[in-house]
N, C-alpha and C. Protein backbone atom coordinates (compact mmCIF):
# COMPACT_ATOMS: atom_id res chain seq x y z
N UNK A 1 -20.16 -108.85 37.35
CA UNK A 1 -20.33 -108.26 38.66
C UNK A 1 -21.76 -107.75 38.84
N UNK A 2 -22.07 -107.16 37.97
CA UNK A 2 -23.67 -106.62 38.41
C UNK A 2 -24.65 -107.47 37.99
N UNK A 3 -24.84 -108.18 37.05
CA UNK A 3 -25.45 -109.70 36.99
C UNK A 3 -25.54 -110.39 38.43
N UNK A 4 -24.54 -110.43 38.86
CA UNK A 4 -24.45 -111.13 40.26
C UNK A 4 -25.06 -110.62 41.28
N UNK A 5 -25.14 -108.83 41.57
CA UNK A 5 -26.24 -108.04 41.82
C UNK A 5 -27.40 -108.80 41.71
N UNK A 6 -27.60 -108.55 40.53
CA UNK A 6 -29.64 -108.92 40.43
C UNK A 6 -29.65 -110.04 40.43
N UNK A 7 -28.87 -110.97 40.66
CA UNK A 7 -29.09 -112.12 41.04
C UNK A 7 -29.26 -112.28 42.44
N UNK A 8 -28.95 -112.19 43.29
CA UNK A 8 -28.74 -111.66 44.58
C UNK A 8 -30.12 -111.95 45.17
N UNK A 9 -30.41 -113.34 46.26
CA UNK A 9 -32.28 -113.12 46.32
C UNK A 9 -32.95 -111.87 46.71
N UNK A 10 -32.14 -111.02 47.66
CA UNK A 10 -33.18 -109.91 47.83
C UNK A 10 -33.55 -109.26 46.75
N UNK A 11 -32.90 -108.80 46.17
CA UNK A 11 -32.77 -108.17 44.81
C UNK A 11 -34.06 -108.67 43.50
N UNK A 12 -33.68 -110.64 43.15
CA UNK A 12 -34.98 -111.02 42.90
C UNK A 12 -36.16 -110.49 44.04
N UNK A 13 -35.86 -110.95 44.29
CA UNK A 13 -37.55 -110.69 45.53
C UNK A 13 -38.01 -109.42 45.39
N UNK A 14 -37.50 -108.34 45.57
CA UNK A 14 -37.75 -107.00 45.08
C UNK A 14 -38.20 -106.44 43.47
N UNK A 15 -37.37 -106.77 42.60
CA UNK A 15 -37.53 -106.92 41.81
C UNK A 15 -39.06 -107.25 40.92
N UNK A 16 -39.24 -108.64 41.32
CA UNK A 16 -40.49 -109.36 41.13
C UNK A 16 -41.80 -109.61 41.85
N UNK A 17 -41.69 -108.20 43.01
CA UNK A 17 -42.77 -108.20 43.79
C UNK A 17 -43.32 -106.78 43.44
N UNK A 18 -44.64 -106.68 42.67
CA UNK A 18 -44.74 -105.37 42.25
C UNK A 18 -44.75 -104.70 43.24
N UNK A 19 -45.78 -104.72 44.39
CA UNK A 19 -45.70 -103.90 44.98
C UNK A 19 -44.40 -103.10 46.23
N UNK A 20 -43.57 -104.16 46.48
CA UNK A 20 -41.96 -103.78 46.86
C UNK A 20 -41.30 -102.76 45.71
N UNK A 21 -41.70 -102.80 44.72
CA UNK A 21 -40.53 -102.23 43.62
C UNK A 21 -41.71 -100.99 43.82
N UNK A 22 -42.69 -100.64 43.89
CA UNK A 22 -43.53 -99.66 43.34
C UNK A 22 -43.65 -99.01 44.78
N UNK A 23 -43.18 -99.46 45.76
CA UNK A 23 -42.87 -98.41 46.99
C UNK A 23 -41.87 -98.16 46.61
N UNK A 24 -40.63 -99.33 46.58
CA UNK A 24 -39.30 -97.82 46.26
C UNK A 24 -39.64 -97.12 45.55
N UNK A 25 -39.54 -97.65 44.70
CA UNK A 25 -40.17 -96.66 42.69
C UNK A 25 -40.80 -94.93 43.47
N UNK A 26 -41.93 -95.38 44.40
CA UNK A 26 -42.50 -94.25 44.50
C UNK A 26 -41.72 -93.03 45.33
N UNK A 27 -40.71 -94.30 46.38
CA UNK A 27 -40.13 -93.28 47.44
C UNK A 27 -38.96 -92.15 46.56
N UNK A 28 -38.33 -93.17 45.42
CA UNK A 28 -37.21 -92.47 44.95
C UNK A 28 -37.83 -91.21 44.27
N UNK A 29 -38.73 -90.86 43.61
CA UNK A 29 -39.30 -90.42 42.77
C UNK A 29 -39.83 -89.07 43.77
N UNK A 30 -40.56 -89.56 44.99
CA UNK A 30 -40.85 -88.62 46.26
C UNK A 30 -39.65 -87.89 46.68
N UNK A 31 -38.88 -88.54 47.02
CA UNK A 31 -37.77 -87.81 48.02
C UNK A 31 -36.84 -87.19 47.07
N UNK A 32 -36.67 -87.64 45.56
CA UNK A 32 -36.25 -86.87 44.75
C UNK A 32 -36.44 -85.63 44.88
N UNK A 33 -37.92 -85.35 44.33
CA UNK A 33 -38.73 -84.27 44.65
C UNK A 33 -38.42 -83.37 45.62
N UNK A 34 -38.41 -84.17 46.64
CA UNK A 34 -38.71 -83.23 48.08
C UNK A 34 -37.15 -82.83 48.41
N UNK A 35 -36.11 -83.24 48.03
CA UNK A 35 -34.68 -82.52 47.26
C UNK A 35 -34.68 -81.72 46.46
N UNK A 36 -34.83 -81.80 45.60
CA UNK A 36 -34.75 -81.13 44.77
C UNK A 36 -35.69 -79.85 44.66
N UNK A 37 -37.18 -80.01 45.02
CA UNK A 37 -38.00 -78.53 45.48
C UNK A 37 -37.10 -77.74 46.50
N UNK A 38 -36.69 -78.72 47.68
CA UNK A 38 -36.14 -78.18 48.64
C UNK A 38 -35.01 -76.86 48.30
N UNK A 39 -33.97 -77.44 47.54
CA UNK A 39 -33.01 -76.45 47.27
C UNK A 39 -33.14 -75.57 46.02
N UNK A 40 -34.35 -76.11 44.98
CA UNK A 40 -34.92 -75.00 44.38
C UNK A 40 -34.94 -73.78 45.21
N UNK A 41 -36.07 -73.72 45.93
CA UNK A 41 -36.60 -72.75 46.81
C UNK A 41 -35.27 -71.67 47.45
N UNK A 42 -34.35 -72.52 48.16
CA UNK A 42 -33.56 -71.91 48.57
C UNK A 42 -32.64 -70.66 47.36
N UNK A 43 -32.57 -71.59 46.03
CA UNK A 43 -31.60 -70.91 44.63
C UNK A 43 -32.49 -69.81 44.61
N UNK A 44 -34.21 -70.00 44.57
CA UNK A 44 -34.81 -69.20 44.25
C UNK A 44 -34.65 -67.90 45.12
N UNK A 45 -34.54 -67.80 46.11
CA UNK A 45 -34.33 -67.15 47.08
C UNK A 45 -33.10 -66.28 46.97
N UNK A 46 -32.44 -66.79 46.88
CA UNK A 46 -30.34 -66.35 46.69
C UNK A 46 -30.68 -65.34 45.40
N UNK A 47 -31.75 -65.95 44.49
CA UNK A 47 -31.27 -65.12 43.13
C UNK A 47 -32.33 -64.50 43.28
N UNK A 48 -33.31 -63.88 44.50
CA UNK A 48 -34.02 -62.70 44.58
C UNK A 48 -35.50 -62.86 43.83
N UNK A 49 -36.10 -64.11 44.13
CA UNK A 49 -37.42 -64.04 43.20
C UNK A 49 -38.66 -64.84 43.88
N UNK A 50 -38.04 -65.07 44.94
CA UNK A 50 -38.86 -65.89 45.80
C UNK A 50 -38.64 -65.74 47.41
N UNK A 51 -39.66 -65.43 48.12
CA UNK A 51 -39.50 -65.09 49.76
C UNK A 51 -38.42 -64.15 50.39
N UNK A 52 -38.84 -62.89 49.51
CA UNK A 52 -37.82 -61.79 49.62
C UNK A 52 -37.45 -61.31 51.08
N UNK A 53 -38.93 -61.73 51.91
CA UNK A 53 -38.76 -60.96 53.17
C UNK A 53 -37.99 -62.16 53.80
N UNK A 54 -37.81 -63.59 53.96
CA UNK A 54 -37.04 -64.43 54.48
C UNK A 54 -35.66 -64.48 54.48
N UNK A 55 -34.75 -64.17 55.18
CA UNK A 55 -33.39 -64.29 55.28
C UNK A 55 -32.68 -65.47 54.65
N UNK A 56 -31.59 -65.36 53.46
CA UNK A 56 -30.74 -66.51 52.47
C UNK A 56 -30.55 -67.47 53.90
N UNK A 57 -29.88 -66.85 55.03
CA UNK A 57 -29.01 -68.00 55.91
C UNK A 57 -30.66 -68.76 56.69
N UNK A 58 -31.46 -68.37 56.93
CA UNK A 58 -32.31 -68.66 57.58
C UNK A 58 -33.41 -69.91 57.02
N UNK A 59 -33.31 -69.48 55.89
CA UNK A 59 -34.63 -70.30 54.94
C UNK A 59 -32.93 -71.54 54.54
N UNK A 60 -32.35 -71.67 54.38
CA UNK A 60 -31.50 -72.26 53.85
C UNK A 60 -31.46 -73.55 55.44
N UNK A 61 -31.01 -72.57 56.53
CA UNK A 61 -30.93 -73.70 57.65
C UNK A 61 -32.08 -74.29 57.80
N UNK A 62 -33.31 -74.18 58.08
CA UNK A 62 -34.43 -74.90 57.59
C UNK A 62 -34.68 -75.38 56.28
N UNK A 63 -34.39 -75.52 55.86
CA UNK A 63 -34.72 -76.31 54.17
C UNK A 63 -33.91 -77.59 54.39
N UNK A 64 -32.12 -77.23 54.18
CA UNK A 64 -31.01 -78.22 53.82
C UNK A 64 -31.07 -79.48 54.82
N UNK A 65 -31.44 -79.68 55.95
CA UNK A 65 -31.58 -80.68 56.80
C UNK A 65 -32.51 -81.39 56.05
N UNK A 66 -33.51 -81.25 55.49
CA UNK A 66 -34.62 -82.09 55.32
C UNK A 66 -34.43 -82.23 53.85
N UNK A 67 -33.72 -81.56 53.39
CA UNK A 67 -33.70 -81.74 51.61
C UNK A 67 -32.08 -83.01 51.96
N UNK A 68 -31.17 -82.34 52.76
CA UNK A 68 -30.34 -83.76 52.24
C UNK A 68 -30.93 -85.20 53.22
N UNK A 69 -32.17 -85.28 54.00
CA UNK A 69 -32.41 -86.54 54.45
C UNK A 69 -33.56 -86.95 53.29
N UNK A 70 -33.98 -86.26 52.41
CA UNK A 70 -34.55 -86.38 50.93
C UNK A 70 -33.35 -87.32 50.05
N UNK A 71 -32.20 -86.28 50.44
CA UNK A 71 -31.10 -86.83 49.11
C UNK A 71 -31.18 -88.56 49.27
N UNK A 72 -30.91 -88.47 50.46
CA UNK A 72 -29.83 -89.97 51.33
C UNK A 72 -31.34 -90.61 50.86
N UNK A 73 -32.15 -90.64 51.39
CA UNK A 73 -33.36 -91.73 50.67
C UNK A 73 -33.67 -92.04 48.94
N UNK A 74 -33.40 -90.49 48.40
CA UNK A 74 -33.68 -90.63 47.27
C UNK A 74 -32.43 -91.39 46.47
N UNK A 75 -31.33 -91.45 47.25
CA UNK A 75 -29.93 -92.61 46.89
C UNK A 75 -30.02 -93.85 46.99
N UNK A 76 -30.48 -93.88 48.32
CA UNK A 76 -31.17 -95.32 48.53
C UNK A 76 -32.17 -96.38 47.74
N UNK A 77 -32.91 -95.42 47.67
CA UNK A 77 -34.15 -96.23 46.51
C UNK A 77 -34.18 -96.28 45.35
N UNK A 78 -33.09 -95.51 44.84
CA UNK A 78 -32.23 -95.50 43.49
C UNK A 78 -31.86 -96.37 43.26
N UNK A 79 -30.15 -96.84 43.98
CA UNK A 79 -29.79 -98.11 43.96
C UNK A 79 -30.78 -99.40 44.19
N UNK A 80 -31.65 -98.85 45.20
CA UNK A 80 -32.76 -100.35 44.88
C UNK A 80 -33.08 -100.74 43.93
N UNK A 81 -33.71 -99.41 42.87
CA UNK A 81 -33.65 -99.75 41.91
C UNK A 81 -32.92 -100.18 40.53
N UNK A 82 -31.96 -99.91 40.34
CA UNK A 82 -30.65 -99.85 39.46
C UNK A 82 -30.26 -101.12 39.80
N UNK A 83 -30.15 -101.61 41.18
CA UNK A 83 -29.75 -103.28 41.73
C UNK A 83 -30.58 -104.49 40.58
N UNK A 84 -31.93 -103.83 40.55
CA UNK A 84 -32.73 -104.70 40.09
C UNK A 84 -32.67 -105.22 38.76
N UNK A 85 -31.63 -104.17 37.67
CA UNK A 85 -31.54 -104.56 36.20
C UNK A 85 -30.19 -104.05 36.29
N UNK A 86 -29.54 -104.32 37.19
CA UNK A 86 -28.06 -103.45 37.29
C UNK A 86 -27.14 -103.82 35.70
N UNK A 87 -26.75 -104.96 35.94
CA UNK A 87 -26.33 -105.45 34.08
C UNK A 87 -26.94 -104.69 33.13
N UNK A 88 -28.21 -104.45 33.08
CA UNK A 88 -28.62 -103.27 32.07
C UNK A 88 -28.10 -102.14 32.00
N UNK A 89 -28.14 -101.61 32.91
CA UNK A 89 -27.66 -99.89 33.57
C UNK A 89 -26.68 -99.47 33.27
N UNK A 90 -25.74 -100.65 34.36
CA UNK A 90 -24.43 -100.22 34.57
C UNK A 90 -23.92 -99.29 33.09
N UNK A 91 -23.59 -100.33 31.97
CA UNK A 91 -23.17 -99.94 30.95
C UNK A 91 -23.91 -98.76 29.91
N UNK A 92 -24.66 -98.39 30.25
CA UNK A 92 -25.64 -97.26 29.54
C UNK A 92 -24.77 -96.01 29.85
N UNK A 93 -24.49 -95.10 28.63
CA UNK A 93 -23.61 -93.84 28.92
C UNK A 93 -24.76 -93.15 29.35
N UNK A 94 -25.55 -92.99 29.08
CA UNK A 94 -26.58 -91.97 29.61
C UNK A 94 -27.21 -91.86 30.50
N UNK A 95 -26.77 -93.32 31.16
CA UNK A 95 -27.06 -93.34 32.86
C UNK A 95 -25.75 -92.88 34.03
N UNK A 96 -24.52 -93.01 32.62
CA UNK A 96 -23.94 -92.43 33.35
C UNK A 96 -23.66 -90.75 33.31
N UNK A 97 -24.61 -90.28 32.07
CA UNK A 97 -24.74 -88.88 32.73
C UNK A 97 -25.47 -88.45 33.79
N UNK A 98 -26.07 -89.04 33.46
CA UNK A 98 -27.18 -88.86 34.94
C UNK A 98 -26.66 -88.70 35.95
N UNK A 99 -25.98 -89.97 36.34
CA UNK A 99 -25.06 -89.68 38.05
C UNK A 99 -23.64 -88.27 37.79
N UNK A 100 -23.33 -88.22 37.03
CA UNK A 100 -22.33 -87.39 37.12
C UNK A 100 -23.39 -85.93 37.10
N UNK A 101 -24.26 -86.10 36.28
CA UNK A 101 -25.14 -84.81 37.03
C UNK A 101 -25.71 -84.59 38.12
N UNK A 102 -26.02 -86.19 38.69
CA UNK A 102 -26.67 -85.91 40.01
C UNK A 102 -25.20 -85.45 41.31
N UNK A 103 -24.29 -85.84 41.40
CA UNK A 103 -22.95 -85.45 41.65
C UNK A 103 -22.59 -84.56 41.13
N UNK A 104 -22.79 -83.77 40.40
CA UNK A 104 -22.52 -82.26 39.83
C UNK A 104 -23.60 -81.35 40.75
N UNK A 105 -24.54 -81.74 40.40
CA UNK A 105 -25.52 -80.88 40.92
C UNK A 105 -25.65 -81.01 42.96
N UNK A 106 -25.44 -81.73 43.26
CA UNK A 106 -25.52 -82.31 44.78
C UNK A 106 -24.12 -80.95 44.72
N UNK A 107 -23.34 -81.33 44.26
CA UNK A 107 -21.98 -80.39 44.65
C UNK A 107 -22.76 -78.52 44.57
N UNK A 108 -23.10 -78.48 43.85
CA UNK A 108 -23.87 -76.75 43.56
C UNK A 108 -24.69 -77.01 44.66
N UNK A 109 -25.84 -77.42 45.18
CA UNK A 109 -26.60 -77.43 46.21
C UNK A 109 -25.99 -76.99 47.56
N UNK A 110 -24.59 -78.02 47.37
CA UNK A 110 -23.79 -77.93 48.93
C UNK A 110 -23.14 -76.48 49.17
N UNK A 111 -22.53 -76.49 47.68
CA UNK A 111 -22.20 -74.69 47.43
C UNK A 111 -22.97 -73.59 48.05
N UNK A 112 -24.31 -73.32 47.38
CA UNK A 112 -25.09 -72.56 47.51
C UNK A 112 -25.86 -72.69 49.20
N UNK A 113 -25.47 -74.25 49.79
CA UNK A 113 -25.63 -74.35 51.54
C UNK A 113 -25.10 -73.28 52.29
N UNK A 114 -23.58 -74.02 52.02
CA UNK A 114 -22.41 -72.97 52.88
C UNK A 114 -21.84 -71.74 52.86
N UNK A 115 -22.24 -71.23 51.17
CA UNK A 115 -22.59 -69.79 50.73
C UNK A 115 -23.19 -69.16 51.59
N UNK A 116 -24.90 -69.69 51.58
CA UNK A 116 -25.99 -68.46 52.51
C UNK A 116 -25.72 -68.48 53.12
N UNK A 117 -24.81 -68.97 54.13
CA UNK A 117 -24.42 -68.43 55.53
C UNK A 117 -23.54 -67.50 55.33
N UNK A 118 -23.30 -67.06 54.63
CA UNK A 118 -22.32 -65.99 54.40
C UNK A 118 -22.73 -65.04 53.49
N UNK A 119 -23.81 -65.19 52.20
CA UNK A 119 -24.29 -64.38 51.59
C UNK A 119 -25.39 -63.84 52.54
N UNK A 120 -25.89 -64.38 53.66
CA UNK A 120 -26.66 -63.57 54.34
C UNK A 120 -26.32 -62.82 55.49
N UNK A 121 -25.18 -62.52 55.41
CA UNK A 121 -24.95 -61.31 55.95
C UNK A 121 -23.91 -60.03 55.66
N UNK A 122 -23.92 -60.13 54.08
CA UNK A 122 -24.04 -58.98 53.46
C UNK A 122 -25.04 -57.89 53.30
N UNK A 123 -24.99 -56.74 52.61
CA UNK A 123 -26.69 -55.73 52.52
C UNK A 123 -27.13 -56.67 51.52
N UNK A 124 -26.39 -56.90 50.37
CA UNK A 124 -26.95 -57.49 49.12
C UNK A 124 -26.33 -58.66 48.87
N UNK A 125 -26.83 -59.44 48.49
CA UNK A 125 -26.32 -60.96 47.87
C UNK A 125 -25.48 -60.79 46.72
N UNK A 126 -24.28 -61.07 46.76
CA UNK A 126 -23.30 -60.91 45.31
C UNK A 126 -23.96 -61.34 44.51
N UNK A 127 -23.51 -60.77 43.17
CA UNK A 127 -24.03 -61.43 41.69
C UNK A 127 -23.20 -62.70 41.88
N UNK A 128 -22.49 -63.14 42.19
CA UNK A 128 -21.46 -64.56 41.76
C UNK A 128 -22.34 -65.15 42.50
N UNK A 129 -23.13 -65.07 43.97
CA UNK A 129 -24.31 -66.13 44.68
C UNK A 129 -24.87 -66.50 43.63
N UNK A 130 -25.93 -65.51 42.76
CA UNK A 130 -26.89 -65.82 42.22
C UNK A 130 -26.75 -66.41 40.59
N UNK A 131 -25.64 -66.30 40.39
CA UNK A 131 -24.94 -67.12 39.26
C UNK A 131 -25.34 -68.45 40.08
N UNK A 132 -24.16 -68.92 40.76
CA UNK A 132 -24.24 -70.18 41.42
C UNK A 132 -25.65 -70.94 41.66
N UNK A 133 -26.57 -70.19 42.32
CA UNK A 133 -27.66 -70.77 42.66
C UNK A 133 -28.55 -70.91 41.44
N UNK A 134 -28.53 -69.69 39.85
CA UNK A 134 -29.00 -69.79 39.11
C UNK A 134 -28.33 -71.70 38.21
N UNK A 135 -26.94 -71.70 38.15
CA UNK A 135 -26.66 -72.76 37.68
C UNK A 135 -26.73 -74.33 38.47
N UNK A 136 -26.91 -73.87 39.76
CA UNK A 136 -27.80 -74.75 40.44
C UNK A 136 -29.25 -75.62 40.13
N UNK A 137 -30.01 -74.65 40.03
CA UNK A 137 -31.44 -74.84 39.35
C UNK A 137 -31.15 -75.05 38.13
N UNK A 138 -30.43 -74.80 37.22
CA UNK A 138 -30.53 -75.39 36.18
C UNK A 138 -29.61 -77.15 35.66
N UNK A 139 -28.98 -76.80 36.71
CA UNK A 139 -27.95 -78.26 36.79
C UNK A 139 -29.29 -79.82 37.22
N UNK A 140 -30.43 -79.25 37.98
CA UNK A 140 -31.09 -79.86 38.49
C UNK A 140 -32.25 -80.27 37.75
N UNK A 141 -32.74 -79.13 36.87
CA UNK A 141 -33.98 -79.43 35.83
C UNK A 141 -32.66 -79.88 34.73
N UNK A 142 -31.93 -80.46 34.49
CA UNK A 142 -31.04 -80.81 33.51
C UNK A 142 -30.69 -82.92 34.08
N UNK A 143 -30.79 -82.63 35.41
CA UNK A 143 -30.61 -84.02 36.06
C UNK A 143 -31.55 -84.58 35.93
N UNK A 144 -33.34 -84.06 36.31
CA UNK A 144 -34.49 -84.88 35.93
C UNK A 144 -34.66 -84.84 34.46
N UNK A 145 -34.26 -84.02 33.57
CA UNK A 145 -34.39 -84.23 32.06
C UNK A 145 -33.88 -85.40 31.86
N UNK A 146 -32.45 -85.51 32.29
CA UNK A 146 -31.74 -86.59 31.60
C UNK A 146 -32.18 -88.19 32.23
N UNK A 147 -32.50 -88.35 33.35
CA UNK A 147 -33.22 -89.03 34.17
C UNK A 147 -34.78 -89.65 33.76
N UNK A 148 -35.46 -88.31 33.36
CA UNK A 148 -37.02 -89.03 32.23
C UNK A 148 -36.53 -89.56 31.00
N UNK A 149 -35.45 -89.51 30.45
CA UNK A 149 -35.34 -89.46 29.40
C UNK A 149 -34.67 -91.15 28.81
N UNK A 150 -33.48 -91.47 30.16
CA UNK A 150 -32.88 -92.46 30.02
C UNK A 150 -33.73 -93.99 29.10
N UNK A 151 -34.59 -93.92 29.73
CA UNK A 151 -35.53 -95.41 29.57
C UNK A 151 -35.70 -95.01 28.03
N UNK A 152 -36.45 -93.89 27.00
CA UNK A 152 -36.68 -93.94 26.30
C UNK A 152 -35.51 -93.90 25.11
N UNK A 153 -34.25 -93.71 25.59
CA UNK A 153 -32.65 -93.78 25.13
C UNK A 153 -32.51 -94.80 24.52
N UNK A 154 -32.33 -95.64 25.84
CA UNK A 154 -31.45 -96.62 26.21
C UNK A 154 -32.81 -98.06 26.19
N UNK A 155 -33.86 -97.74 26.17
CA UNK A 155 -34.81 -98.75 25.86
C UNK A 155 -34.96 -100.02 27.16
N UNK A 156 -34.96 -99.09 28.46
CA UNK A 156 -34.60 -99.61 29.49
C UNK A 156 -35.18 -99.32 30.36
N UNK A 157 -35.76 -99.72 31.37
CA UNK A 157 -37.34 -99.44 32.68
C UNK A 157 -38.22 -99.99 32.24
């Protein structure tokens, strides 16, 4: 089944056109980023260490719009890429930690969304917020660990 993937002409064509693969390459890698800073900022915030004078519900409704149109691209250009050696991938356990972290962690992000609207309008932000948002940020520097790490694993990229 995933052989048949990268067989697939778009897939060749992408694949074997450096510079097609090295825009996705770059977008996934970008919009990763710009996710993942995104709801940093916000955890940082919830757990009191960053933009104290900015309101949890406020900095959160400005951030999460643009961090999950980050996510949805940074999904996109993922699978572009993963399409391209999919038979490799697929079967790699350590790619499949990866997604179950990136799906672990996407789930804490969404948490810590629909939270600040509600942790911000308490006097003080519960300790259980800043648990959450603390294991947030760390669910996330745990997703790009395992993510740099795959290729040199699994002997694969």
């Amino acid at each position: 089944m995933w052989e048949a993937l990268e067989q697939t002409g778009w897939v060749k064509t992408l694949g074997s056109t450096g510079w097609m693969y090295s825009t996705v390459s770059v977008t996934h890698y970008l919009t990763m980023f710009w996710f993942i800073g995104s709801v940093a900022v916000v955890d940082l915030r919830v757990m009191g260490l960053v933009a104290r004078r900015r309101g949890v519900g406020e900095l959160a409704e400005q951030l999460f719009p643009w961090a999950w149109i980050g996510f949805t691209f940074a999904v996109i250009s993922g699978f572009l890429m993963f399409a391209t050696d999919a038979g490799d991938w697929a079967p790699s356990k350590v790619f499949h930690v990866k997604l179950t972290l990136i799906v672990v962690s996407a789930l804490f992000a969404f948490i810590v969304q629909r939270g600040s609207r509600k942790w911000a309008l308490d006097p003080e932000i519960p300790r259980a917020a800043k648990i959450i948002a603390l294991l947030s940020l760390l669910l996330w520097v745990a997703t790009i660990l395992s993510a740099s790490e795959i290729p040199a694993l699994e002997g694969l990229g």
